[in-house]
Each structure stands twice: as structure tokens, then as C-alpha cells.
Protein backbone atom coordinates (compact mmCIF):
# COMPACT_ATOMS: atom_id res chain seq x y z
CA UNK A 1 7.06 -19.53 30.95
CA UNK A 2 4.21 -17.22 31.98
CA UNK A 3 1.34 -17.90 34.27
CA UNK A 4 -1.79 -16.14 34.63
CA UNK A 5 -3.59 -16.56 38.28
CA UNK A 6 -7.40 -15.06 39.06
CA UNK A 7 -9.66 -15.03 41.99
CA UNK A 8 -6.75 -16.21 43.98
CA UNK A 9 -8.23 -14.77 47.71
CA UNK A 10 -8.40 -11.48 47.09
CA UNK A 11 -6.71 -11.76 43.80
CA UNK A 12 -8.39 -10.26 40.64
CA UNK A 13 -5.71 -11.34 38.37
CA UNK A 14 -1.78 -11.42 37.92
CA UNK A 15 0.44 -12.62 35.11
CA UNK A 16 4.10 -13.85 36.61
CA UNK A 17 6.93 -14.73 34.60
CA UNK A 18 8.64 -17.63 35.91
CA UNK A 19 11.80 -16.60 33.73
CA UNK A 20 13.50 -13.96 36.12
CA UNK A 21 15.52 -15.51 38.87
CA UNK A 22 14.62 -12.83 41.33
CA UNK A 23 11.43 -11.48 42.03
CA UNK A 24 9.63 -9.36 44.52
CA UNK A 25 6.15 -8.96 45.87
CA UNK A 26 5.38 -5.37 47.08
CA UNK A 27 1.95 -3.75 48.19
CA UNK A 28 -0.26 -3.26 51.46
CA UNK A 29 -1.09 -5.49 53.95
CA UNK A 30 -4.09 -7.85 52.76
CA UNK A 31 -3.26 -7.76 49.36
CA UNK A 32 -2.81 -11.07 48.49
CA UNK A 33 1.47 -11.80 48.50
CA UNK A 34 1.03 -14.63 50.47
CA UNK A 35 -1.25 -16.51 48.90
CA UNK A 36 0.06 -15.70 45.21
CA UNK A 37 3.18 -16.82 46.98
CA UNK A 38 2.47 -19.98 48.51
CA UNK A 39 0.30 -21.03 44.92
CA UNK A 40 3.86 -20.81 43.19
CA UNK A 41 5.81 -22.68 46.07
CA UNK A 42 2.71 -25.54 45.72
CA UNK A 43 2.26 -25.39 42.13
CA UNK A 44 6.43 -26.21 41.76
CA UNK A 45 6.41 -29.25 44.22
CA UNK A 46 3.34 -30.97 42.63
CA UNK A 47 4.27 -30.44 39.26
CA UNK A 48 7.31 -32.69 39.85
CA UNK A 49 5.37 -35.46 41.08
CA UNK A 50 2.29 -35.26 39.45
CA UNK A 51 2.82 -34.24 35.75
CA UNK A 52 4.17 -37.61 34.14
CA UNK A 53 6.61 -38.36 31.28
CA UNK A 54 4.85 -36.90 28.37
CA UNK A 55 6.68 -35.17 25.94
CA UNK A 56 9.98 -36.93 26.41
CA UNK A 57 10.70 -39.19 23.52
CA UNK A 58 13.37 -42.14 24.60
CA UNK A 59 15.62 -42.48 21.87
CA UNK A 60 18.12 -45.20 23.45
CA UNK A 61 18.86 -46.04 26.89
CA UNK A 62 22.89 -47.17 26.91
CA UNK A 63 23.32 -48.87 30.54
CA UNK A 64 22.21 -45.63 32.81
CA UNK A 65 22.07 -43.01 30.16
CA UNK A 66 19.01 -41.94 28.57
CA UNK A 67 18.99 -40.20 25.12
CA UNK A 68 15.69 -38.54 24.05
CA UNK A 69 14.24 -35.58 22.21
CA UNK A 70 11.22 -33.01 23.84
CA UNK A 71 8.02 -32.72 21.82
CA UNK A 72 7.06 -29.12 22.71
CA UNK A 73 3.48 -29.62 22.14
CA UNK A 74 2.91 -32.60 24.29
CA UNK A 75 4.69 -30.69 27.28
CA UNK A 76 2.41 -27.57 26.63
CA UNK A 77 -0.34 -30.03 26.99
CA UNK A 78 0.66 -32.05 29.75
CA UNK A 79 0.81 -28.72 32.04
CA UNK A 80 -2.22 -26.86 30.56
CA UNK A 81 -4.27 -30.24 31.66
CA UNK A 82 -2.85 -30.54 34.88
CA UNK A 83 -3.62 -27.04 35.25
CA UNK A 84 -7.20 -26.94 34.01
CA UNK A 85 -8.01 -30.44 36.10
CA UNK A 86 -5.94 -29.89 39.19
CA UNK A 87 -6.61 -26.61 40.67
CA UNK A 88 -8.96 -27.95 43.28
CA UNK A 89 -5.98 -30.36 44.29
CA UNK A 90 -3.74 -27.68 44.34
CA UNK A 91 -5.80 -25.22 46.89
CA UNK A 92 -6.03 -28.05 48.78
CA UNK A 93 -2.90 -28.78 48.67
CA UNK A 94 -1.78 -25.59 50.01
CA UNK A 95 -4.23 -25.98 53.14
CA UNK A 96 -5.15 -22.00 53.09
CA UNK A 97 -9.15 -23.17 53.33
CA UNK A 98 -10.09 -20.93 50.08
CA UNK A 99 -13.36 -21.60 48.66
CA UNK A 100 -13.52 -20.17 45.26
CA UNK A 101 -15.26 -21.92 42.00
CA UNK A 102 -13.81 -19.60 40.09
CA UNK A 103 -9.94 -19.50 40.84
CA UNK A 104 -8.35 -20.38 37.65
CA UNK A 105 -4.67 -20.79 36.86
CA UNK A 106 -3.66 -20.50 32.77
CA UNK A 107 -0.63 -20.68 30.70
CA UNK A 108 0.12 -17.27 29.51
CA UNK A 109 2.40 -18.68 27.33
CA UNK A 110 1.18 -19.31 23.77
CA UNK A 111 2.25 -22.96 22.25
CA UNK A 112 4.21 -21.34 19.62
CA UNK A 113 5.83 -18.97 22.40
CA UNK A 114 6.51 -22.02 24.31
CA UNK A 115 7.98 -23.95 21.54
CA UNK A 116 10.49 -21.20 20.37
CA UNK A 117 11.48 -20.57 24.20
CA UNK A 118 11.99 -24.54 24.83
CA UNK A 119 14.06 -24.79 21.52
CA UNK A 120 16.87 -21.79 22.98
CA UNK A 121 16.67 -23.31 26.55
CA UNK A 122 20.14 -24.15 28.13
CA UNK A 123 19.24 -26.90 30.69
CA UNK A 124 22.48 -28.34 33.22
CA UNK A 125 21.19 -29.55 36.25
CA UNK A 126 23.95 -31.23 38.66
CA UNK A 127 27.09 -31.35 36.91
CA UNK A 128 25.65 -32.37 33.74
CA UNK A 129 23.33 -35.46 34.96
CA UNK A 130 20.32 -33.80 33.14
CA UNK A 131 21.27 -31.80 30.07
CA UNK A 132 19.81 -29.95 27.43
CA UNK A 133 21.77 -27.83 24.85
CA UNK A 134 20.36 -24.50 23.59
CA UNK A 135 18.93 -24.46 20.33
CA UNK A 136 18.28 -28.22 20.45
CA UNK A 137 15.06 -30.03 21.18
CA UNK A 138 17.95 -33.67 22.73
CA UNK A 139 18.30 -34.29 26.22
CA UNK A 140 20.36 -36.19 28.11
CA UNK A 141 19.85 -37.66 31.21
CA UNK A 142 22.62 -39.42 33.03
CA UNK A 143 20.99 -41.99 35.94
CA UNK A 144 22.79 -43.39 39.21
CA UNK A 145 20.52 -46.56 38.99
CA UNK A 146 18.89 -48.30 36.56
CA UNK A 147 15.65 -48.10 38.69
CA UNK A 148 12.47 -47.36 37.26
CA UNK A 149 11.40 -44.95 40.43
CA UNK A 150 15.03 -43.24 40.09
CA UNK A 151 14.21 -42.74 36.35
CA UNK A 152 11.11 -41.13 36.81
CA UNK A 153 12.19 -39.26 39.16
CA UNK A 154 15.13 -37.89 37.07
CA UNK A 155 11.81 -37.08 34.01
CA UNK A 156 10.17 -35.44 36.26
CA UNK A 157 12.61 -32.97 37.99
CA UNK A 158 13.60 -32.24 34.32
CA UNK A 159 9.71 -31.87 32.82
CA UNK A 160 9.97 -28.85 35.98
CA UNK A 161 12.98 -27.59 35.30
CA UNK A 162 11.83 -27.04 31.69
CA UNK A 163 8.18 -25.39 32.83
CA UNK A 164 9.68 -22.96 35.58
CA UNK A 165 13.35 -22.06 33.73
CA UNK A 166 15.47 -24.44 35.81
CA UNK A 167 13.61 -24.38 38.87
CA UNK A 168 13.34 -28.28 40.03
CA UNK A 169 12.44 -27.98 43.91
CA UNK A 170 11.20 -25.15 46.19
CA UNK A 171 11.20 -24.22 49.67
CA UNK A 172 9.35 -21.54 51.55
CA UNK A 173 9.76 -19.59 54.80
CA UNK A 174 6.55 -18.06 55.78
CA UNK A 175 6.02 -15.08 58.48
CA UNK A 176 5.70 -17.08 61.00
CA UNK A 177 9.25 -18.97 60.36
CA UNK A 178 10.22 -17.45 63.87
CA UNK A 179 8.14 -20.54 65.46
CA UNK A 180 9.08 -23.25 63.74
CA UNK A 181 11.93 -24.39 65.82
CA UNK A 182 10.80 -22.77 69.19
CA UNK A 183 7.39 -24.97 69.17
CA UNK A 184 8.39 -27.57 66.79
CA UNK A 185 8.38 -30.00 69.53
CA UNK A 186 5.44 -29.17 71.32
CA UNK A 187 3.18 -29.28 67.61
CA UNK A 188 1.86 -32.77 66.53
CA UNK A 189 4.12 -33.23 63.53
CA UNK A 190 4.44 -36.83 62.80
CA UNK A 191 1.38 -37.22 60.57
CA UNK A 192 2.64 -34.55 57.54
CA UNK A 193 4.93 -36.75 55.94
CA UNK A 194 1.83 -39.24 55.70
CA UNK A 195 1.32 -38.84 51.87
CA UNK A 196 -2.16 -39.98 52.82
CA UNK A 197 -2.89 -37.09 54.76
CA UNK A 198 -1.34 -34.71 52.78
CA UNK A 199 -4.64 -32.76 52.33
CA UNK A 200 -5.71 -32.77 55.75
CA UNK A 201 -3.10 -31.37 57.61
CA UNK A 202 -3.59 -28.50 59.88
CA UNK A 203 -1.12 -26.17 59.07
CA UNK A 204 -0.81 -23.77 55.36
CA UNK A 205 1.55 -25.92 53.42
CA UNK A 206 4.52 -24.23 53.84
CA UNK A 207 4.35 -24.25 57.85
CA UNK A 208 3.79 -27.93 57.36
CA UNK A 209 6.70 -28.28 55.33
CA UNK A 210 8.99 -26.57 57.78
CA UNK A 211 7.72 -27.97 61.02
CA UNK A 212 8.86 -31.16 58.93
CA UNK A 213 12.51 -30.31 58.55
CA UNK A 214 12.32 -29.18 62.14
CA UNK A 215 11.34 -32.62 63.29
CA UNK A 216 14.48 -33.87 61.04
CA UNK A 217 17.39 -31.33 62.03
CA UNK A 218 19.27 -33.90 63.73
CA UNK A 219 19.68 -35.54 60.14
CA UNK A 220 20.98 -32.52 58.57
CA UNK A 221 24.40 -33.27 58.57
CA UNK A 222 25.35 -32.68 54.60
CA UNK A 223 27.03 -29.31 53.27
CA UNK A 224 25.70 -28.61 50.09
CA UNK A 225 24.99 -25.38 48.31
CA UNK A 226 27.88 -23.18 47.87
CA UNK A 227 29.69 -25.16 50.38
CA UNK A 228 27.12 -23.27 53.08
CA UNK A 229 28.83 -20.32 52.04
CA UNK A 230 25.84 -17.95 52.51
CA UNK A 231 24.45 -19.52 55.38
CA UNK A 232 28.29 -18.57 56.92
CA UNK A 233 27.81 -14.84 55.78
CA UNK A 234 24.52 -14.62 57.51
CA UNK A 235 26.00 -16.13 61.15
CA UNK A 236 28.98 -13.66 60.44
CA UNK A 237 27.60 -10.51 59.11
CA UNK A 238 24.59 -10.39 60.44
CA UNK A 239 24.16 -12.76 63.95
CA UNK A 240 27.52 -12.87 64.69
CA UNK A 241 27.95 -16.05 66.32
CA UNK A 242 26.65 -19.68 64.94
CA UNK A 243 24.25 -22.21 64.86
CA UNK A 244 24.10 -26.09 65.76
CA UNK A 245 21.62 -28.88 66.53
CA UNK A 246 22.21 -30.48 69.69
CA UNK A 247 21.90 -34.49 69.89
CA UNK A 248 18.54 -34.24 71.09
CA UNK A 249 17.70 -32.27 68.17
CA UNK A 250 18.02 -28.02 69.88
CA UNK A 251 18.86 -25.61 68.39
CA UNK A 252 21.80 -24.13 69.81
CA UNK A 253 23.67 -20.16 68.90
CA UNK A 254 27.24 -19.96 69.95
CA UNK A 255 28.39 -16.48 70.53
CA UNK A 256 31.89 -17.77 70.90
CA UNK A 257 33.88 -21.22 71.81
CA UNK A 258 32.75 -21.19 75.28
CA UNK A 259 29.34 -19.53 75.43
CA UNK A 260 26.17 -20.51 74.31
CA UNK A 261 22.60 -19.93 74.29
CA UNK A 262 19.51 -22.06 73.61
CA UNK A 263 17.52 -21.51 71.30
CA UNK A 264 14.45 -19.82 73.63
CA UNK A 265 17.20 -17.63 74.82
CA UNK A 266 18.63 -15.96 71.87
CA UNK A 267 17.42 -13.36 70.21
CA UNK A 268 14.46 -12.69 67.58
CA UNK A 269 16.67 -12.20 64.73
CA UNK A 270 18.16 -15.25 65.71
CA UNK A 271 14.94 -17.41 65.65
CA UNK A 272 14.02 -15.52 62.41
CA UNK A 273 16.53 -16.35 60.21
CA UNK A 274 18.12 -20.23 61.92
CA UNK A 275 15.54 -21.88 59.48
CA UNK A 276 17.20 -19.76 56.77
CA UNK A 277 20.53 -20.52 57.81
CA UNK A 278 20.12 -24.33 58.17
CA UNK A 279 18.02 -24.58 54.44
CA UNK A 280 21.46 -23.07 52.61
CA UNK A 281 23.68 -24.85 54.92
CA UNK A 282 21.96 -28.37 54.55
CA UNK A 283 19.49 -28.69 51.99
CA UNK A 284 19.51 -25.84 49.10
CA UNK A 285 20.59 -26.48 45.46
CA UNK A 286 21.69 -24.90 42.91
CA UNK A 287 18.16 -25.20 40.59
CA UNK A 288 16.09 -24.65 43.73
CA UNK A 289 13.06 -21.35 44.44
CA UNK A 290 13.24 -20.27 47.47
CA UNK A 291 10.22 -18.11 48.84
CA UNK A 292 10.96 -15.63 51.90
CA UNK A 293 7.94 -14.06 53.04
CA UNK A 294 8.93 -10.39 54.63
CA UNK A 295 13.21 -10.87 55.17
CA UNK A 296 12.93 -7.70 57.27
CA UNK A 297 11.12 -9.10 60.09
CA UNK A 298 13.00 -8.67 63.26
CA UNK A 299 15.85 -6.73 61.59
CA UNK A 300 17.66 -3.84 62.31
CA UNK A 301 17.59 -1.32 58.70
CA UNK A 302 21.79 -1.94 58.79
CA UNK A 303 21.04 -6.25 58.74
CA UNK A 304 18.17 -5.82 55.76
CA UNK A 305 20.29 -4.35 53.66
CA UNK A 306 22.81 -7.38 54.31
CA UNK A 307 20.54 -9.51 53.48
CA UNK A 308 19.59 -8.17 50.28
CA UNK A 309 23.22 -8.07 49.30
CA UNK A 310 23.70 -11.70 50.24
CA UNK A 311 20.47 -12.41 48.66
CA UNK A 312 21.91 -11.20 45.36
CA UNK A 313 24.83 -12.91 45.78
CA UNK A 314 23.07 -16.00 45.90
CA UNK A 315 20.76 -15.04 42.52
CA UNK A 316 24.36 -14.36 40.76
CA UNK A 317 25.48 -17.94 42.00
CA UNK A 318 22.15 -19.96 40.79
CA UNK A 319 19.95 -19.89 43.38
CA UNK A 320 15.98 -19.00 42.50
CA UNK A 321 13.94 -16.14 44.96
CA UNK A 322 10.62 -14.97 45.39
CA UNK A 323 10.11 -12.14 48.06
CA UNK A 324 7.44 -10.33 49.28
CA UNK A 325 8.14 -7.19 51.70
CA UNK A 326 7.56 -3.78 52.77
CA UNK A 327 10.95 -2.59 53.60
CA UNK A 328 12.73 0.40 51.82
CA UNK A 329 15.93 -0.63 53.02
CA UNK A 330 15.82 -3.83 51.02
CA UNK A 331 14.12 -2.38 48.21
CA UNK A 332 16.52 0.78 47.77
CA UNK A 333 19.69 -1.52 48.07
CA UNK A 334 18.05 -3.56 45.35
CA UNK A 335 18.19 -0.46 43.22
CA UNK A 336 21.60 0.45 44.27
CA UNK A 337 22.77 -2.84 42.88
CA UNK A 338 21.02 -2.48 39.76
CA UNK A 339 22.92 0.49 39.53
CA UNK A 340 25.78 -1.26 40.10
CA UNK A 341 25.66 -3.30 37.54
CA UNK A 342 24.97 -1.16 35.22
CA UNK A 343 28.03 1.22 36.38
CA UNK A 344 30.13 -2.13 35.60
CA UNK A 345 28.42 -2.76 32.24
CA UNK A 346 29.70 0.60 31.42
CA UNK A 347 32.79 -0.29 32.65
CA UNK A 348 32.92 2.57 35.70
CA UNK A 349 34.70 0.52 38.80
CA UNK A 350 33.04 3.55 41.11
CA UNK A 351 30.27 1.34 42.87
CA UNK A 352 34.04 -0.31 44.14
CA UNK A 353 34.73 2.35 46.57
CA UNK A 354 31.61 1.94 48.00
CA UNK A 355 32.49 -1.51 48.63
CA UNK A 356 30.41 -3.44 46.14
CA UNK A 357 31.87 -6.09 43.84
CA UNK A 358 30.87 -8.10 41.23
CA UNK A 359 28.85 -10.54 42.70
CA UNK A 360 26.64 -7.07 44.34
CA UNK A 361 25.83 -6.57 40.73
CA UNK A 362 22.22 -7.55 40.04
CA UNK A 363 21.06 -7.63 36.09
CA UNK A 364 17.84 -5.46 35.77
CA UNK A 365 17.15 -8.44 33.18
CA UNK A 366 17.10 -10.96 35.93
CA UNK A 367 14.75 -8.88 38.05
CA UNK A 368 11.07 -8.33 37.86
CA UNK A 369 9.24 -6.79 40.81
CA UNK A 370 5.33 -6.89 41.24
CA UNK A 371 2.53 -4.43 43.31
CA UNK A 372 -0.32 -5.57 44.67
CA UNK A 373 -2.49 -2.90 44.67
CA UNK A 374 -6.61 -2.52 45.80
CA UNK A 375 -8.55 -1.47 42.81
CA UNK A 376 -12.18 0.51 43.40
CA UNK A 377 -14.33 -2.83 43.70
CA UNK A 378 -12.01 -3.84 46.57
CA UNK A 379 -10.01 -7.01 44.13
CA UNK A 380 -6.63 -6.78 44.20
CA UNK A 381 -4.55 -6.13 41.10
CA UNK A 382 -1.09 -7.35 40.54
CA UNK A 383 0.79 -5.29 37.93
CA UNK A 384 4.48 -5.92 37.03
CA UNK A 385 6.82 -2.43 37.25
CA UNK A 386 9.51 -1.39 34.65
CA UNK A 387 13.02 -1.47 36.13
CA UNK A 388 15.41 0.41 34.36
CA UNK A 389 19.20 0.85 34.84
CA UNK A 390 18.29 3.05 38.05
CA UNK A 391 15.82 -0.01 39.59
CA UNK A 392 12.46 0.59 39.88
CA UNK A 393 10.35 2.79 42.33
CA UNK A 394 7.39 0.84 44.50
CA UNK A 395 4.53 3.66 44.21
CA UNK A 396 2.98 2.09 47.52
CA UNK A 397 5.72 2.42 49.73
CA UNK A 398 7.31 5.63 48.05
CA UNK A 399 3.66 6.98 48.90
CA UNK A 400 3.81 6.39 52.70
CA UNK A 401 7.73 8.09 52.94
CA UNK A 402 6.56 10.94 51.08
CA UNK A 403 3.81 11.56 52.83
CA UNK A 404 5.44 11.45 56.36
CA UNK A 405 8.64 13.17 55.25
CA UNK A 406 6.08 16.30 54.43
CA UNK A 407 4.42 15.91 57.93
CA UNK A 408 8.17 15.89 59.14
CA UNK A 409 9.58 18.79 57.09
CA UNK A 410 6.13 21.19 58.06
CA UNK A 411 6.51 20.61 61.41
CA UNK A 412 10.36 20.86 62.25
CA UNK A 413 10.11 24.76 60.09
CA UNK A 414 7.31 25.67 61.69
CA UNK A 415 8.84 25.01 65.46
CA UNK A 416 12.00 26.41 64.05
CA UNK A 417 11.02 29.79 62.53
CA UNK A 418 7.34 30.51 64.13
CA UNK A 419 7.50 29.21 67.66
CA UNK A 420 11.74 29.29 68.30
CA UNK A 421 12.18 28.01 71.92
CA UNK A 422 14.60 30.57 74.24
């Protein structure tokens, strides 16, 4: 499904298809990533709990089995009402203090669009306990209780599943993710799992959210996506050591068997990417977005473009991403596994000697990047690029190297030939 945002902060407008499993933000500072990235993270956790059961017919219930066919149109309507009625609920809900009467968010989606795209969804959520089978408007939804509660909250993790293309849960690291565990402590945290006080809290949603699981590490306990495999690529490949919680709830990186730092006293990268690490270890899913808000920060060129391979191995194995960043490492290794895959479409094993596989092969069709870009009357404009079989090129940033590569090139001939040195 698309969705059309305007006079989002400085946001004039954007159109976002919630189809590709990776996408990218790219533009200058100011432009507006954050915010149209922290809408998306919001608008996917309320949707779950505030859109109820319309559109699924119950055909039979058989002990804890539930047969039952969509109704297209109902859905469509359910979401275009919570959109047009909601939006107040959902600014607030993000806690960025915007004031704006005329922020809007609209299907872009037309019902008969909608309909044909629901009828060819393939939904399998968690081995098969919620199932829908393409061209087919049955579902099946398998329960581990009879509960009511349990139920509805099986309806409603489908009903978002169906809106965002399998996405049913979201989780988002912000800029400032580098905090979150060093301060945790020291932050009033308690009230913002109050549901009551959900719109008062003092901290932009996704902050909240994470100071949360800080407060809960000690709980964390459960291997789940993957079997933490990419969490145990990132310690390896990129920190080279590991990370536990203490008793008392530190964080703790272990270098090797018998050495091992606190938390304060490791390094940046470190406190960067532990919230990362512990979110694939211990709580990520299969069906679930998650929204990293510049992966670069406190990395070395060599470690971005490890993380963008791991974060592509993680798109190829089911996992949902939204990034927004300004590095050319990540965004040229992007394009060299574009090219990748397309060099193993065609059936060329080259990109092997480089040491790429399979799983560093990322489907342009899976991909849609996005600039942000200030127009004359000082709105931003969001405009989706074309990726090709070669990637895509980010005008913004392309600008900047160009630019400073000339400055570089003028200056090293001129010392060379005009001004040699004896």
C-alpha cells in the first residue's frame, strides 16, 4: 500500500510505498527524514491497536482456529477513517511538539488498487498461525487461547500485516541511540509504559520506547530472530568482542574470556550499535520494520559497509528496514549489491571472487530509495529515485564528492606542475 504524507515539519509532500522491504532516506540535514521516519514507526504501532476487526468476516471458529474471508472495502475504510480522524492522535503520539492544522496523511492507494493487491497477497506470519494464500480473499488464523484479548490481538497484528505488506510490529533507533543505555538509569523512565500517559511523555516516541527496553534488559533473556544470528555478526565483524547485561541490569562488552569493560568505558561504536545488537538478539521478528536513523554514526568507512552487507542479509531473511543516512560508503555498497544480484540473475558467479554470496544479493525490486530535497519556497520535497540494475545515484551527496574531488584535483596539479617544491 501507498501513503501520501504533507506538511509533515518541513514536509511539503511525499508518497512512500510500504511494499519494498528496504528503503532509504537520503538528503541534507533539516530536511525532514526524521520526522517522515518516526510518522511511519508511530503510524505501524497504533494501527495494531487502534484499527479494530472490520473487514474480517468469521466464517467458523473450530476450538482455537478461526476461518474467515477479508472484505477489501471495509479494510480500505477502516484505515482511510482512522487516518482522516486520528492524525492529531498520531502527532501526539509521536511527542515531536508539531503544530500543524494542516498535516494530512492519505491512502495513495485507490480501493480498486487495494482490492486487486489484497486478492495476490501471500500472508504467513509465525509458522503458519496467521495465513493467507495468494489469490484468495480466506484467512486463517490459528490461536494459542481461546481468549477474547488473545483473539483480537491475533486480528489486529493481521489487519497490519495486510496494510503495511507483512509488517506487524516496529522498532526504531533514533540518533541519539548512543544514550539510551549510558543514562537510562539516571532518566525518569517508569511512567512510559503508563498507557495513561502515553501522550505526555517527555521524550520523541521512539527515545521513549527505547529508554523502555533499557529499563527491561535484565528480562531479555529469549533468542529469537535468526537464532541472534546477525546480532553475532555485528559483535564479530564489526566490535569484535560481545555484549551482556549484568544482574543489576549493565551493560557489559567482553573483549575476551577474561577482560571486560563497562559499558561507560567502551567505545562509541560500542554504545552505538549495543541497542542494535540486543533488539536482533532478543526481541526482532521475522514480520517486524525496523527504523535506523544514520547507521554510520560512530563508524569507521570499513564497519559501514559491514553493516550494509549484514543489513541486506537480514532484508533477504525477512526482516523490514527503513534508513535514513548520509554516508557513501553505505550507499555505494548498496549499489554494489544490486549489482550483484543482477550479475547472479544473469548467472555470472564474478561478484564471488569479490567475496559476495547470495545472501549479499539485494533485488533492485525490493529497494526503493527517497531524497529529501529543499525546493525554492524553502518546503521540502520527497521524490522517490529509479534504481536500475547498477543501483541508483543520490544527486545530494554525489553533489558534495564532486564538488570537493574538483577542489582536490585543481589544487594537487597546480602544486605539482606550477609551484614544484625542490
Amino acid at each position: 500500500m501507498k501513503l501520501k504524507i504533507s506538511n509533515l515539519g518541513p514536509i511539503d509532500s511525499m508518497v512512500i510505498d510500504m511494499s519494498k522491504p528496504f528503503i532509504l532516506f537520503a538528503g541534507d540535514n533539516g530536511t525532514g527524514k526524521t520526522y517522515a521516519a518516526t510518522f511511519l514507526y508511530t503510524l505501524i504501532k497504533m494501527v495494531s491497536f487502534y484499527i479494530d476487526s472490520h473487514g474480517l468476516h468469521e466464517l467458523q471458529r473450530i476450538e482455537n482456529k478461526i476461518d474467515g474471508e477479508l472484505d477489501s472495502d471495509e479494510l480500505y475504510d477502516s484505515l482511510d477513517d482512522f487516518l482522516k480522524n486520528r492524525q492529531n492522535d498520531i502527532l501526539l503520539y509521536m511527542n515531536l511538539n508539531i503544530k500543524t492544522d494542516s498535516f494530512k496523511c492519505e491512502i495513495a492507494t485507490t480501493k480498486e488498487e487495494w482490492k486487486d493487491e489484497l486478492l495476490k497477497k501471500s500472508v504467513s506470519v509465525w509458522s503458519n498461525y496467521i495465513v493467507k494464500k495468494e489469490n484468495s480473499f480466506e484467512y486463517h488464523l490459528e490461536l494459542h487461547t481461546a481468549g477474547e484479548r488473545h483473539q483480537a490481538y491475533m486480528q489486529s497484528w493481521f489487519i497490519t500485516s495486510l496494510f503495511f505488506d507483512g509488517i506487524i510490529g516496529a522498532k526504531m533507533f533514533t540518533a541519539e541511540r548512543s544514550g539510551i543505555y549510558t543514562f537510562s538509569k539516571e532518566l525518569s523512565v517508569g511512567r512510559l509504559r503508563n498507557p495513561d500517559e502515553r501522550l505526555n511523555a517527555r521524550y520523541p516516541r521512539p527515545i521513549a520506547d527505547g529508554l523502555a527496553d533499557a529499563a527491561d534488559l535484565t528480562n531479555k533473556n529469549r533468542i529469537t530472530f535468526d537464532d541472534g544470528t546477525f546480532a553475532t555478526e555485528i559483535e564479530q565483524m564489526i566490535l569484535h568482542g560481545n555484549l551482556t547485561v549484568s544482574e543489576d541490569g549493565e551493560v557489559l562488552y567482553h573483549i575476551s574470556d577474561d577482560t571486560e569493560l563497562g559499558f561507560n568505558e567502551s567505545s562509541s561504536a560500542i554504545k552505538t550499535l549495543a541497542p542494535l545488537v540486543f533488539y536482533l538478539r532478543h526481541s526482532a521478528g521475522q514480520y517486524n520494520a525496523l527504523f535506523v536513523d544514520e547507521p554510520e554514526l560512530n563508524l569507521h568507512p570499513k564497519n559501514q559497509i559491514l553493516l550494509a552487507k549484514i543489513f541486506v542479509k537480514m532484508i533477504n531473511a525477512g526482516l523490514r528496514l527503513v534508513i535514513s543516512t548520509h554516508s557513501d560508503y553505505i550507499i555505494r555498497e548498496i549499489n554494489n549489491m544490486i549489482m550483484a544480484d543482477g550479475l547472479n540473475k544473469a548467472g555470472d558467479k564474478i561478484f564471488t571472487n569479490k567475496g559476495y554470496d547470495e545472501s549479499l544479493c539485494l533485488s533492485q525490486d525490493k529497494f526503493a530509495p527517497y531524497l529529501f530535497q529543499k525546493s525554492e519556497n524553502g518546503k521540502v520535497k520527497v521524490e522517490p529515485l529509479e534504481v536500475d540494475r547498477y543501483g541508483f545515484n543520490m544527486p545530494s551527496i554525489d553533489e558534495a564528492i564532486n564538488s570537493q574531488n574538483d577542489v582536490t584535483n585543481t589544487f594537487y596539479e597546480v602544486l605539482k606542475y606550477d609551484h614544484p617544491i625542490e
